[in-house]
C-alpha atoms as a PDB file:
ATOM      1  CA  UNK A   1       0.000   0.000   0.000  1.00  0.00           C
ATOM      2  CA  UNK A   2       1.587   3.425  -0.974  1.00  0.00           C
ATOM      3  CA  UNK A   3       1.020   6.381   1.060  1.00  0.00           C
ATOM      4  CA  UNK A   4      -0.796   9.612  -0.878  1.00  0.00           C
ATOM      5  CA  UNK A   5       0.741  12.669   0.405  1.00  0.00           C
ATOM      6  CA  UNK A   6      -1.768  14.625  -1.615  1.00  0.00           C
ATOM      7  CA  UNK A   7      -4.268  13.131   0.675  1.00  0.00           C
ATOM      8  CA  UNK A   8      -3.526  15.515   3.117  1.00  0.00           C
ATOM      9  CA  UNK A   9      -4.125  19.242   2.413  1.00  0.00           C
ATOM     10  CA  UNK A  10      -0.835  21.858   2.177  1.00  0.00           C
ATOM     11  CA  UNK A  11      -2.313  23.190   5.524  1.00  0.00           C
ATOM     12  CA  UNK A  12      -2.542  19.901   7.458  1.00  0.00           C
ATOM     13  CA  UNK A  13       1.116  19.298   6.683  1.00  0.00           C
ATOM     14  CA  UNK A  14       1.777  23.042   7.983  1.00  0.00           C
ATOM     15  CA  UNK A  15       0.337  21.877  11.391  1.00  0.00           C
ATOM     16  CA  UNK A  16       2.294  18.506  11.346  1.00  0.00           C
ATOM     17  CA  UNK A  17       5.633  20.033  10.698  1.00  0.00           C
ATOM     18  CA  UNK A  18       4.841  22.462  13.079  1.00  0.00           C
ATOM     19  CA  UNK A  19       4.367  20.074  16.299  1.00  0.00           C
ATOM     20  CA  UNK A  20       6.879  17.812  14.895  1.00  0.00           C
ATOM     21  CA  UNK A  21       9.538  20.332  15.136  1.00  0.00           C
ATOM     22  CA  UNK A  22       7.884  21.872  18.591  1.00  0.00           C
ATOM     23  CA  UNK A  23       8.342  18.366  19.953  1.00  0.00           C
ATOM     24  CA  UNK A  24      11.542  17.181  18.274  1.00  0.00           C
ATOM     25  CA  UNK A  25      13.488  20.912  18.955  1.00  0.00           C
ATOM     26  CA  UNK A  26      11.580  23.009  21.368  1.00  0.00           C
ATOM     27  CA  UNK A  27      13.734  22.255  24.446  1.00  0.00           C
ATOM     28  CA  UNK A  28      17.121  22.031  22.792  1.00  0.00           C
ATOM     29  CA  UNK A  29      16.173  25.333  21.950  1.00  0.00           C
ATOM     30  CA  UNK A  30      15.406  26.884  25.439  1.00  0.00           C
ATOM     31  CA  UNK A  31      17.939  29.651  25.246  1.00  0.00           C
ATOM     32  CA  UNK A  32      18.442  30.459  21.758  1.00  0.00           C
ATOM     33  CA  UNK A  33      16.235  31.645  19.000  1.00  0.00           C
ATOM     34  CA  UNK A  34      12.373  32.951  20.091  1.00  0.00           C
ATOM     35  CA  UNK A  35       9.887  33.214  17.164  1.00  0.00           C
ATOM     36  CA  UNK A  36       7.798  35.191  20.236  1.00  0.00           C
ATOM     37  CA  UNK A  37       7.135  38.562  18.831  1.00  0.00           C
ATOM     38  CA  UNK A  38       6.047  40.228  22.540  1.00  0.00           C
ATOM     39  CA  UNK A  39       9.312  38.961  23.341  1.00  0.00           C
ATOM     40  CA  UNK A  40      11.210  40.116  20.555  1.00  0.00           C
ATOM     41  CA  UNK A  41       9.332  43.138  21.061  1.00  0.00           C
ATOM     42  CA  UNK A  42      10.842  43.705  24.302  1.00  0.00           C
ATOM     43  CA  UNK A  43       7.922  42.490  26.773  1.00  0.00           C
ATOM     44  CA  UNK A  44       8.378  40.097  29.548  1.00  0.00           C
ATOM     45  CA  UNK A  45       5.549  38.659  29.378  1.00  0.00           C
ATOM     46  CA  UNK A  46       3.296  36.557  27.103  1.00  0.00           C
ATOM     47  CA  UNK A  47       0.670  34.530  26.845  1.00  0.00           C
ATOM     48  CA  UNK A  48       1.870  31.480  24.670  1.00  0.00           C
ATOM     49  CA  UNK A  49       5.715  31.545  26.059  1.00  0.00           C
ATOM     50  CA  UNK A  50       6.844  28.363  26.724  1.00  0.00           C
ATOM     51  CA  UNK A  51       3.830  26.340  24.891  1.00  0.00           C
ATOM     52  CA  UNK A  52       6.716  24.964  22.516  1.00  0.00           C
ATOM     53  CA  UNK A  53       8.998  23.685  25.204  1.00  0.00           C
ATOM     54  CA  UNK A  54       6.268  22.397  27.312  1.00  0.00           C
ATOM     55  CA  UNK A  55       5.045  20.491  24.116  1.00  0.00           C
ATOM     56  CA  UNK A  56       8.593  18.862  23.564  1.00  0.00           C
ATOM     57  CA  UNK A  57       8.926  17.973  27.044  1.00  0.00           C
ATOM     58  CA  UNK A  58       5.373  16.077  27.141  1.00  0.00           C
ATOM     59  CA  UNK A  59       6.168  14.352  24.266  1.00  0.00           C
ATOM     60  CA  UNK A  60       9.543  13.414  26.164  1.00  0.00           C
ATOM     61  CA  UNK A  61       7.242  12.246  29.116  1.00  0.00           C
ATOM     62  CA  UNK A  62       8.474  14.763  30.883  1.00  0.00           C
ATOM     63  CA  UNK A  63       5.207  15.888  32.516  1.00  0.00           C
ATOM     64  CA  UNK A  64       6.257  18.403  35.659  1.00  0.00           C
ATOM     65  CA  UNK A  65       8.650  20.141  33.152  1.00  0.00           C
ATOM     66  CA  UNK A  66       6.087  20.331  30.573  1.00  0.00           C
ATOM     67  CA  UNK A  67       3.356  21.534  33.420  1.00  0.00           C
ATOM     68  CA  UNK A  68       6.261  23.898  34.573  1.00  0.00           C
ATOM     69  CA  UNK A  69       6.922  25.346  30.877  1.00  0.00           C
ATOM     70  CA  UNK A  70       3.343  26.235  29.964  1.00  0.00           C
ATOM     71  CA  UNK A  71       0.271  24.049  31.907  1.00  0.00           C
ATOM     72  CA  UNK A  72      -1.636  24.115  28.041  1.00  0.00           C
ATOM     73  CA  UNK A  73       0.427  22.049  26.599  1.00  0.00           C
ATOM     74  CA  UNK A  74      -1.726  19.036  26.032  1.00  0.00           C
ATOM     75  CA  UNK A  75      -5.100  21.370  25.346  1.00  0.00           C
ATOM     76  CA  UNK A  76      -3.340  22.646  22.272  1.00  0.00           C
ATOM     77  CA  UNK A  77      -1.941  19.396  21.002  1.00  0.00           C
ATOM     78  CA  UNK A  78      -5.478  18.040  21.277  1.00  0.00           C
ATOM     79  CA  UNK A  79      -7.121  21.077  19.404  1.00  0.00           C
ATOM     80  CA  UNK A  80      -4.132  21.192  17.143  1.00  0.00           C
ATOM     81  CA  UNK A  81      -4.531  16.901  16.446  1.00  0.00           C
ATOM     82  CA  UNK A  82      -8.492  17.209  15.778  1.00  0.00           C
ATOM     83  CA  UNK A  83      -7.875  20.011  13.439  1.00  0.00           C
ATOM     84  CA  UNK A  84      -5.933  18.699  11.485  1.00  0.00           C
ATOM     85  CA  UNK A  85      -7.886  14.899  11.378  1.00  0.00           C
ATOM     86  CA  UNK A  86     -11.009  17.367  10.365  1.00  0.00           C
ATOM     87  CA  UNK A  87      -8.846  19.388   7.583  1.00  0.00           C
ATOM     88  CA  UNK A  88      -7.735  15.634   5.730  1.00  0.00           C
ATOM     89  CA  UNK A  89     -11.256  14.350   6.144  1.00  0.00           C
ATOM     90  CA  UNK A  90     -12.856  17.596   5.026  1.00  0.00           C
ATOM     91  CA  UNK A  91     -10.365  17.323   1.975  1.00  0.00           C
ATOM     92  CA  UNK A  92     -10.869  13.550   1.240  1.00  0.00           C
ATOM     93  CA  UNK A  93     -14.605  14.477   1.080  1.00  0.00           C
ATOM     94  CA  UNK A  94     -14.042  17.361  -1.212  1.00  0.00           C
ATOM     95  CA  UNK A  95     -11.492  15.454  -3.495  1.00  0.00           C
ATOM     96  CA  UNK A  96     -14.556  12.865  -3.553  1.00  0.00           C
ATOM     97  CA  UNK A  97     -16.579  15.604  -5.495  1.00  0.00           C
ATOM     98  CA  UNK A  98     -19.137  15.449  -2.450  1.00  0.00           C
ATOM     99  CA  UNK A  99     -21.092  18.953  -2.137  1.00  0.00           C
ATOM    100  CA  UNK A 100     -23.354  18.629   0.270  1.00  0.00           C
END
């Protein structure tokens, strides 16, 4: 069985890259660069700080330090996990030529 990467829509794979690489480099990546832009913009503060590093370390099983780094971190790989299952099954009915 071969494996149809057009099954899945350019903005699913956006979203799998995207927790991939939270979960593979987030906390290797602690100290260095910050895609944060209240951060960059000199605040101390922000809402989603930390979500990426908590991520990686959950997926590590690292549960206190992922609590620790942000205490969302499993809400948002939840919404993030049904959204995309609902984009690749919204575009498998769509390439089906369903319209209604």
């Amino acid at each position: 069985m071969k494996f149809d990467t057009k099954a899945i829509p350019a903005e699913a794979w956006v979203w799998i890259l995207g927790l991939v690489g939270v979960a593979v480099l987030a906390p290797a990546l602690e100290n260095s660069v910050t895609f944060c832009i209240p951060s960059m913009l000199g605040f101390d503060w922000c809402l989603g700080c930390g979500l990426g590093r908590s991520v990686g370390h959950l997926v590590r099983g690292d549960i206190s330090a992922s609590f620790s780094a942000h205490p969302l971190a499993v809400p948002a790989i939840v919404i993030l996990t049904t959204h995309i299952v609902h984009l690749i099954r919204k575009h498998r009915i769509v390439s089906r030529g369903f319209h209604g």
